[in-house]
Protein backbone atom coordinates (compact mmCIF):
# COMPACT_ATOMS: atom_id res chain seq x y z
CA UNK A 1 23.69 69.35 53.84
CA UNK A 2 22.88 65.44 53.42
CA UNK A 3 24.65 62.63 52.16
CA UNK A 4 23.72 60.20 49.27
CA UNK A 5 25.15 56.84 47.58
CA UNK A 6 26.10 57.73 44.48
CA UNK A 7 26.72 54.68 42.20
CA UNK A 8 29.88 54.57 40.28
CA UNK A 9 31.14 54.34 37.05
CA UNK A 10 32.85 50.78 37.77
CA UNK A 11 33.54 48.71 40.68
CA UNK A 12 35.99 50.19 43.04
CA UNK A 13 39.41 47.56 42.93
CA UNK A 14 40.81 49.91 46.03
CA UNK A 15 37.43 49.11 48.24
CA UNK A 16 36.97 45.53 47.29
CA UNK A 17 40.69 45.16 49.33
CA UNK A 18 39.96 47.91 51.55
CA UNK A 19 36.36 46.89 52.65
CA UNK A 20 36.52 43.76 54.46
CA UNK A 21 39.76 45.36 56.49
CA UNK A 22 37.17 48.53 57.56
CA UNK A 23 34.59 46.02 58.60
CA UNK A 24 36.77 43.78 60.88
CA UNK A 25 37.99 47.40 62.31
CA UNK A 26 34.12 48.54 62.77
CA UNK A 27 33.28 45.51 64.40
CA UNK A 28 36.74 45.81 66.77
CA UNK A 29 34.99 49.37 67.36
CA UNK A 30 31.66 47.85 68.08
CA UNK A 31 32.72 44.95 70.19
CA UNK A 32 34.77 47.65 72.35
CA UNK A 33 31.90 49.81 73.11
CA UNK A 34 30.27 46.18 73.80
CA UNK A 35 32.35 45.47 76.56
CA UNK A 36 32.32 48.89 78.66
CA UNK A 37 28.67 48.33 78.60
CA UNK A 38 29.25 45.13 79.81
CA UNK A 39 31.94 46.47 82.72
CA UNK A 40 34.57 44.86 80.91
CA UNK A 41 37.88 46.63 79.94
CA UNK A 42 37.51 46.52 76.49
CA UNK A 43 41.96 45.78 75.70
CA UNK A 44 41.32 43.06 78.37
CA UNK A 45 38.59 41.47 76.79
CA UNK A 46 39.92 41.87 72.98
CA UNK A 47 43.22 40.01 74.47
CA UNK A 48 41.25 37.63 75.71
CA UNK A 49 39.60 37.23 72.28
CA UNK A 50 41.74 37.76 69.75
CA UNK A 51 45.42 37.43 70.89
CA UNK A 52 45.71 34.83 73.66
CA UNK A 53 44.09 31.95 71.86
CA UNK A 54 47.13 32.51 69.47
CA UNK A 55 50.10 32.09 72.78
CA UNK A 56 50.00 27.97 72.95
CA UNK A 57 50.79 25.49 70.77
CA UNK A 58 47.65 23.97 71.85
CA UNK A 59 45.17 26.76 71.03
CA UNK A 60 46.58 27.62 67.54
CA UNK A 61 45.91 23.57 66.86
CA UNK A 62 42.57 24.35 67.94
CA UNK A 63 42.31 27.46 66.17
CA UNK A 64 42.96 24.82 62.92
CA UNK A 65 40.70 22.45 63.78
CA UNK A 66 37.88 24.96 63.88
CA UNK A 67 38.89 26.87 60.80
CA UNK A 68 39.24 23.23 58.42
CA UNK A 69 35.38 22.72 58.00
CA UNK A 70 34.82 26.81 57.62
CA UNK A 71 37.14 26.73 54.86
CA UNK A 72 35.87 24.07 53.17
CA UNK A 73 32.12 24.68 53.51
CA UNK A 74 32.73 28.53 52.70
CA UNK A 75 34.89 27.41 49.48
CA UNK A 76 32.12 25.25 48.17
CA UNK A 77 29.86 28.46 49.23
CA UNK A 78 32.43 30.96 47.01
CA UNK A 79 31.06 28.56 43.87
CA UNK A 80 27.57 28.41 44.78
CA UNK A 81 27.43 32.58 45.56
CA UNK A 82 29.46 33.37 42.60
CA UNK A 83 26.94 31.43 40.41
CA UNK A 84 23.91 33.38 41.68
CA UNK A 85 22.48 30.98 43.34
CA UNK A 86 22.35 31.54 47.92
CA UNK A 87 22.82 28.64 49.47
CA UNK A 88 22.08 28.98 52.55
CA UNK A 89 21.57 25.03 53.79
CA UNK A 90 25.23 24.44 53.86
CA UNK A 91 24.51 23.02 57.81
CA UNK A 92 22.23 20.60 56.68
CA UNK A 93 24.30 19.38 54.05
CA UNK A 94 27.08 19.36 56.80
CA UNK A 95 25.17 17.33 58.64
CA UNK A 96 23.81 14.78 56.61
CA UNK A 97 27.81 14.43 55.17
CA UNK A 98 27.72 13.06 58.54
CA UNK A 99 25.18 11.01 59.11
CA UNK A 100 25.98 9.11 55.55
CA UNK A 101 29.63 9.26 56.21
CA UNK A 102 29.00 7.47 59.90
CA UNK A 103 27.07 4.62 58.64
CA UNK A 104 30.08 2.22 58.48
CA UNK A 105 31.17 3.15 61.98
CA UNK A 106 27.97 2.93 63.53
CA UNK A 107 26.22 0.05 61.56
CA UNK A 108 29.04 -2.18 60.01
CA UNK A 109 31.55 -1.28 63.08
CA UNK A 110 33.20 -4.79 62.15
CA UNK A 111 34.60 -3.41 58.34
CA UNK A 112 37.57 -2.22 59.66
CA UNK A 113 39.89 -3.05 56.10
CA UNK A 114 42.08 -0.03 54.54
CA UNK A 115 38.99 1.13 52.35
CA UNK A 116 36.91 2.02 55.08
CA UNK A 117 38.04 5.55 55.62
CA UNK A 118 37.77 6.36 51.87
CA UNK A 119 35.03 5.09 51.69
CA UNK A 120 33.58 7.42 54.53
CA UNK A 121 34.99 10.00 52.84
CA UNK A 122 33.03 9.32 49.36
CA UNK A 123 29.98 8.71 51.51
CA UNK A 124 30.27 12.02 53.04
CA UNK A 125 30.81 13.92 49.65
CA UNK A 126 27.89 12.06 48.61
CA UNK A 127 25.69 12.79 51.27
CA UNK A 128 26.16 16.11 51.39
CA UNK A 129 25.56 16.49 47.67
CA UNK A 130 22.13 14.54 47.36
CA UNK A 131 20.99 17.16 50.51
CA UNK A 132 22.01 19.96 48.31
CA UNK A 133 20.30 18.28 45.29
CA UNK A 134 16.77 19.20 46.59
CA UNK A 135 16.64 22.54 46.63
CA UNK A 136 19.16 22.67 43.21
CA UNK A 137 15.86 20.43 41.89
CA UNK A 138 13.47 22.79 43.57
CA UNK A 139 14.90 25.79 41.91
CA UNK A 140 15.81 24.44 38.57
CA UNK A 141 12.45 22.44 38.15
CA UNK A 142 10.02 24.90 39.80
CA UNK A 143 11.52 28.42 40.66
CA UNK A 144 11.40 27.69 44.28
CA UNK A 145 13.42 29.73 45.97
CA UNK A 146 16.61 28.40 47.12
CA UNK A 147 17.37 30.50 50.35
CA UNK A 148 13.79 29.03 51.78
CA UNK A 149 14.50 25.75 50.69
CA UNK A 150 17.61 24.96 51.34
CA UNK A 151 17.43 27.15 54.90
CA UNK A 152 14.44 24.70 55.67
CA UNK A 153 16.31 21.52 55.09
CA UNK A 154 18.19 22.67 57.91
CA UNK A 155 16.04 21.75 60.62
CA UNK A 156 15.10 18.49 59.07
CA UNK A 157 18.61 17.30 58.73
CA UNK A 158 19.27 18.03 62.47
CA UNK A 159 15.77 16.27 63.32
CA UNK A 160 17.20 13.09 61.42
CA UNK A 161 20.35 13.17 63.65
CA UNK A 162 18.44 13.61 67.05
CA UNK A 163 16.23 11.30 65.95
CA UNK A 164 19.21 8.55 64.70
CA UNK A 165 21.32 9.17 67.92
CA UNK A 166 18.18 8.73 70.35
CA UNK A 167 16.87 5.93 68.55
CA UNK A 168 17.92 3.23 65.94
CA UNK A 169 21.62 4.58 66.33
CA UNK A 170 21.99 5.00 69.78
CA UNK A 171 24.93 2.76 71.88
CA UNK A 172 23.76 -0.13 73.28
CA UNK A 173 26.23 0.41 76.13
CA UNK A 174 26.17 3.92 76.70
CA UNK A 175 23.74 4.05 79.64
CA UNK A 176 21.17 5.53 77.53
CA UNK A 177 23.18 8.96 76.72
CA UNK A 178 21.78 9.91 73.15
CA UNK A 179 24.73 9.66 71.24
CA UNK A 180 25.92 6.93 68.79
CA UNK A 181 29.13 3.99 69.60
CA UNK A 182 32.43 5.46 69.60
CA UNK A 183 34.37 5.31 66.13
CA UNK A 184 36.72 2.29 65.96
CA UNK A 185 40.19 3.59 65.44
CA UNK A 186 40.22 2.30 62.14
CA UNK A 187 37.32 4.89 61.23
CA UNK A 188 38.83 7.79 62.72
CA UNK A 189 40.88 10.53 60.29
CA UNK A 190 44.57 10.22 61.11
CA UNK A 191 45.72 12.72 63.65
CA UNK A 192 48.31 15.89 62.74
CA UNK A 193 50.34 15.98 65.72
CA UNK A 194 49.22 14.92 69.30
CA UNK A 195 46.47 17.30 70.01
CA UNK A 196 42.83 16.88 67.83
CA UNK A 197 44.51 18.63 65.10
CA UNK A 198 43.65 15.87 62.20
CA UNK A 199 44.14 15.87 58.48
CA UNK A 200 40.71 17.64 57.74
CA UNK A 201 42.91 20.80 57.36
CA UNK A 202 44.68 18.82 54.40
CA UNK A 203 41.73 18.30 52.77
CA UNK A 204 40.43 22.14 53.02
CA UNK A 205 43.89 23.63 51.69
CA UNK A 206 43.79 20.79 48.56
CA UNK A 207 40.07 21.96 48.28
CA UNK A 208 40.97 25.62 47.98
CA UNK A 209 43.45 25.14 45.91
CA UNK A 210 41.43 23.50 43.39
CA UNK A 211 38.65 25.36 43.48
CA UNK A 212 41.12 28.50 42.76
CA UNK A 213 42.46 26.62 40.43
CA UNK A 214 38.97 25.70 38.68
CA UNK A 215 37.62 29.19 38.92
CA UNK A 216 40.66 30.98 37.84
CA UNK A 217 42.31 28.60 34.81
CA UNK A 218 39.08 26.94 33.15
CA UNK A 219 36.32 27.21 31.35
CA UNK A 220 34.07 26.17 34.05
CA UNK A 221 35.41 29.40 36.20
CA UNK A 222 34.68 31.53 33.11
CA UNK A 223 30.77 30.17 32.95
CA UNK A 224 30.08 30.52 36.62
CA UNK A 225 31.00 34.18 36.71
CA UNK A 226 29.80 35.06 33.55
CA UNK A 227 26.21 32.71 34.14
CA UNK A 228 26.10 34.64 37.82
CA UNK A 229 26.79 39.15 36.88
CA UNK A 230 25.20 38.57 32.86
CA UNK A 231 23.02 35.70 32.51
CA UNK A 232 21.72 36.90 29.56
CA UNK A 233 25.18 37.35 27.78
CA UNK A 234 26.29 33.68 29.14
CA UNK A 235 22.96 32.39 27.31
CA UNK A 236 23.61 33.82 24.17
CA UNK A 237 27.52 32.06 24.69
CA UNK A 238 25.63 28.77 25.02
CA UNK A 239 26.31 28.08 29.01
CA UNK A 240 23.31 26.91 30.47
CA UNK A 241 21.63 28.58 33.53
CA UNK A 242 20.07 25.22 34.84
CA UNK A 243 23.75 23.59 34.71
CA UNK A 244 25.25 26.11 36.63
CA UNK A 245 22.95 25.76 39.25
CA UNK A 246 23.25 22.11 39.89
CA UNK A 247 27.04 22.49 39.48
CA UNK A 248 27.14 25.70 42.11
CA UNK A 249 25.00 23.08 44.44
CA UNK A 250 26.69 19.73 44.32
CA UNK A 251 30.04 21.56 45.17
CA UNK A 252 29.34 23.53 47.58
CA UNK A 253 27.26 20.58 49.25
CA UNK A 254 29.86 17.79 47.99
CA UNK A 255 32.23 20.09 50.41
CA UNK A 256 30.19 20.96 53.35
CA UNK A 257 29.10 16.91 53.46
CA UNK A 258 33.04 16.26 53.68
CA UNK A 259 33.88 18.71 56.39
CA UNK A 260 30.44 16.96 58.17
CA UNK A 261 32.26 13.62 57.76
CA UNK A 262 35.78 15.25 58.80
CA UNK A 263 34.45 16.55 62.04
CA UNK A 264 32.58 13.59 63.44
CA UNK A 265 35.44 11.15 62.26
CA UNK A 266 38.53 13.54 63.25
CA UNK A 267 37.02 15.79 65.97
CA UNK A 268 33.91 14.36 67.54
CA UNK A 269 35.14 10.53 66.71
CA UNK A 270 31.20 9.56 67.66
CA UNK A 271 27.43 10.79 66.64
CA UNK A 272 25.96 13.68 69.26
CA UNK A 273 22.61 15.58 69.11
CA UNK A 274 24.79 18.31 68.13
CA UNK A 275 27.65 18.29 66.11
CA UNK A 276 28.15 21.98 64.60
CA UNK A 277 28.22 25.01 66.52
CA UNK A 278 27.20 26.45 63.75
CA UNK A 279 29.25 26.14 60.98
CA UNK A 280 27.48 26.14 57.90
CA UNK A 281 26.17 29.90 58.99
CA UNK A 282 29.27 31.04 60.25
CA UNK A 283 31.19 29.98 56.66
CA UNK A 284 28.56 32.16 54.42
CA UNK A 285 30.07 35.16 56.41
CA UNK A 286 33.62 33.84 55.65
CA UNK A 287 32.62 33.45 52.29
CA UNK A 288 31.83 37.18 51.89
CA UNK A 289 35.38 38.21 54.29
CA UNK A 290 37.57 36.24 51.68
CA UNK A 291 35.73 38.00 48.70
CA UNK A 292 34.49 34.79 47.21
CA UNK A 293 37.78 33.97 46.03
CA UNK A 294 39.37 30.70 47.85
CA UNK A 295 42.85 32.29 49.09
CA UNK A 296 40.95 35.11 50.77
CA UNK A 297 38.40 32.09 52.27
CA UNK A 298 41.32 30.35 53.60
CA UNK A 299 42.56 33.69 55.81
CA UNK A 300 38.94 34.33 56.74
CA UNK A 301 38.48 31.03 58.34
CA UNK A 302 41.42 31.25 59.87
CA UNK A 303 39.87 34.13 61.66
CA UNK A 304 36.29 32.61 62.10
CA UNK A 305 37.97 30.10 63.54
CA UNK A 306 40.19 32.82 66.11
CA UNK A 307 36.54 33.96 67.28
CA UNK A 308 35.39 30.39 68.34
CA UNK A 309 38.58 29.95 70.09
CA UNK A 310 38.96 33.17 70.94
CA UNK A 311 35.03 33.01 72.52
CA UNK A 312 36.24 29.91 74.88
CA UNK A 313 38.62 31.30 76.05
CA UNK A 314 37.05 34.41 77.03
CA UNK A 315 34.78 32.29 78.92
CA UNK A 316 37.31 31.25 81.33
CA UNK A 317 39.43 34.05 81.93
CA UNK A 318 36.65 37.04 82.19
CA UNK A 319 33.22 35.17 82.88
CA UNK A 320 31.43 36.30 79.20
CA UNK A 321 29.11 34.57 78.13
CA UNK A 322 29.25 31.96 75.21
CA UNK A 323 26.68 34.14 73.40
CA UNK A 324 29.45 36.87 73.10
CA UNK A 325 30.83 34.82 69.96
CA UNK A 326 27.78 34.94 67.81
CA UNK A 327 27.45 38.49 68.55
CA UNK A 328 30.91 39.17 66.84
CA UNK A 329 30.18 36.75 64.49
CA UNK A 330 26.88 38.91 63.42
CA UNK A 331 28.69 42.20 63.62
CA UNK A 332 31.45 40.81 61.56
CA UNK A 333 28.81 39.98 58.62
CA UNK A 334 26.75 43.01 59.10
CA UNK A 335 29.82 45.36 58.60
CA UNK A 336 30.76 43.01 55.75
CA UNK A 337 27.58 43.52 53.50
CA UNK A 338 26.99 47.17 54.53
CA UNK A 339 30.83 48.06 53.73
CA UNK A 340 30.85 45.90 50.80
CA UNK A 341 27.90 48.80 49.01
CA UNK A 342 31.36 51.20 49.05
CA UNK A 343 32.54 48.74 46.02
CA UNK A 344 29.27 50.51 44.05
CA UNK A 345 28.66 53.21 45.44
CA UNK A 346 30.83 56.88 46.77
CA UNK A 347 28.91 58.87 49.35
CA UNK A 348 28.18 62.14 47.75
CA UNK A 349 27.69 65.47 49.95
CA UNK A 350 24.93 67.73 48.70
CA UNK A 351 24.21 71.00 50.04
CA UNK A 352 20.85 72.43 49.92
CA UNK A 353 21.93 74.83 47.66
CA UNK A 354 22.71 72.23 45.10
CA UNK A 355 19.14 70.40 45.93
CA UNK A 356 17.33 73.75 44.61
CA UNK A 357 18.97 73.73 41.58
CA UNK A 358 18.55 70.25 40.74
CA UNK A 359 14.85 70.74 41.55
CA UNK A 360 14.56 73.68 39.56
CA UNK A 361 16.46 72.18 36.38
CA UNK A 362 13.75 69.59 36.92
């Protein structure tokens, strides 16, 4: 007796619900077994993790501040995936967002007038978008492939910002530390609340709900998902391949270049070597949670953002350590891809019986 993948006729609509819910219980599974090797009781630890960051006021404000730039970079992802094209550079383009969207704080401090924040904003969009442009160019012009590409562009972008905030941008007056001048008030996203809860989430809800709206009530929608499962029968409807891909790009950089801008202006409120834990990788897996549809993002970020939170403060009140977090963060993506081949596929028991007769009717 084995077992086989059998493909199936169509797509399975029960398992494309069903399949992300099996994979966050596999990796509950998984991170149990994880903990009694680690001597940990594995109901105190998954309290710890998943159900005391949610008991204050001041951890579920947390809890938004680290799901607003996952759901915005994995929306702008959910465009870019759907589209058949992997970008997978989204922290880079978060990261130059913020670099370009800083440049008024840091090197024209004095312009302080109501247009200054929107005009961060724009330059954050902006930045993010030209950063995304190069591999879109890459890909479109020469066939480069986009995962390299845009996975390279990575590392330079964080170069540039170690570089900027140990160098040319560096405070005068902050005893040498390598980080940039504090934001003036004036250049700092208004605050939701009195914790560091700031109106970043505002923008990520308006940009799901467009995007939803986009891919599910225009024309536009109808070409990316067409142009990314039949390329060949969007050609012959006259979209063009080339267009999608710069379209899928600038979005999904446009977005991750504003949630680069949101965080160092609403979170950060200054320039650091590091400004991400990791949130351009961590949004391609809440991409695939939420199906690649932008309601389903939004809940998936929501729990993203539970595991950061959820990491810290299993930190404090067991002793893990901070690695613990990407480890359910890899688990959680793992479970997602290899659960998501049940939307294709049926396992299919075959008896060795059965394999003589197919080999014989051969």
């Amino acid at each position: 007796m084995r077992i086989e993948l059998e493909k199936r006729a169509e797509h399975s609509q029960l398992m494309t619900v069903v399949s992300p819910l099996i994979a966050i219980g596999l990796t509950l599974v998984c991170g149990s077994i994880l903990f009694v090797s680690m001597g940990y009781s594995p109901v105190e630890a998954l309290y710890a993790y998943f159900v005391e960051p949610l008991t204050t006021s001041w951890s579920i404000e947390e809890l938004l501040v680290k799901a607003g730039p996952l759901v915005l970079i994995a929306v702008g992802l959910s465009v870019c995936f759907l589209s058949n094209s992997w970008n997978i550079g989204a922290e880079g383009q978060f990261t130059m967002g913020a670099l370009a969207g800083s440049v008024i704080p840091v090197l024209f401090y004095d312009f302080t007038g109501p247009m200054a924040l929107p005009l961060m904003v724009l330059m954050g969009i902006l930045g993010g978008m030209a950063w995304a442009s190069i591999p879109a160019f890459l890909k479109v012009r020469f066939g480069t492939n986009e995962i390299l590409t845009s996975l390279m562009l990575v590392y330079i972008a964080q170069y540039i910002l170690d570089f900027l905030v140990r160098g040319p941008w560096r405070d005068p007056d902050g005893y040498n530390f390598p980080e940039s001048r504090i934001f003036d008030a004036a250049h700092v996203l208004p605050k939701i609340g009195e914790g560091r809860l700031h109106i970043g989430m505002i923008f990520a809800v308006v940009a799901v709900l467009v995007v939803w709206w986009m891919l599910s009530r225009t024309l536009k929608g109808f070409e990316i998902k067409v142009m990314g499962e039949t390329p060949r029968a969007g050609r012959f409807a006259g979209f063009s391949s080339k267009g999608v891909v710069w379209f899928g790009f600038l979005v999904s950089g446009g977005l991750a270049g504003l949630a680069g801008m949101a965080e160092v202006s609403g979170s950060i409120e200054q320039l650091t070597p590091v400004i991400s834990p990791g949130y351009g990788f961590t949004a391609i897996i809440v991409a695939f949670l939420g199906r690649l549809n932008p309601i389903g993002i939004l809940f998936a970020g929501l729990l993203l953002g539970l595991s950061y939170i959820g990491g810290e403060a299993a930190q404090v009140s067991l002793g893990l350590t901070d690695k613990i977090t990407r480890v359910f963060q890899g688990m959680l993506l793992f479970f997602v891809l290899a659960c998501d081949t049940l939307i294709l596929y049926r396992f299919k028991f075959v008896s060795n019986a059965n394999r003589v007769k197919e080999a014989a009717n051969v």
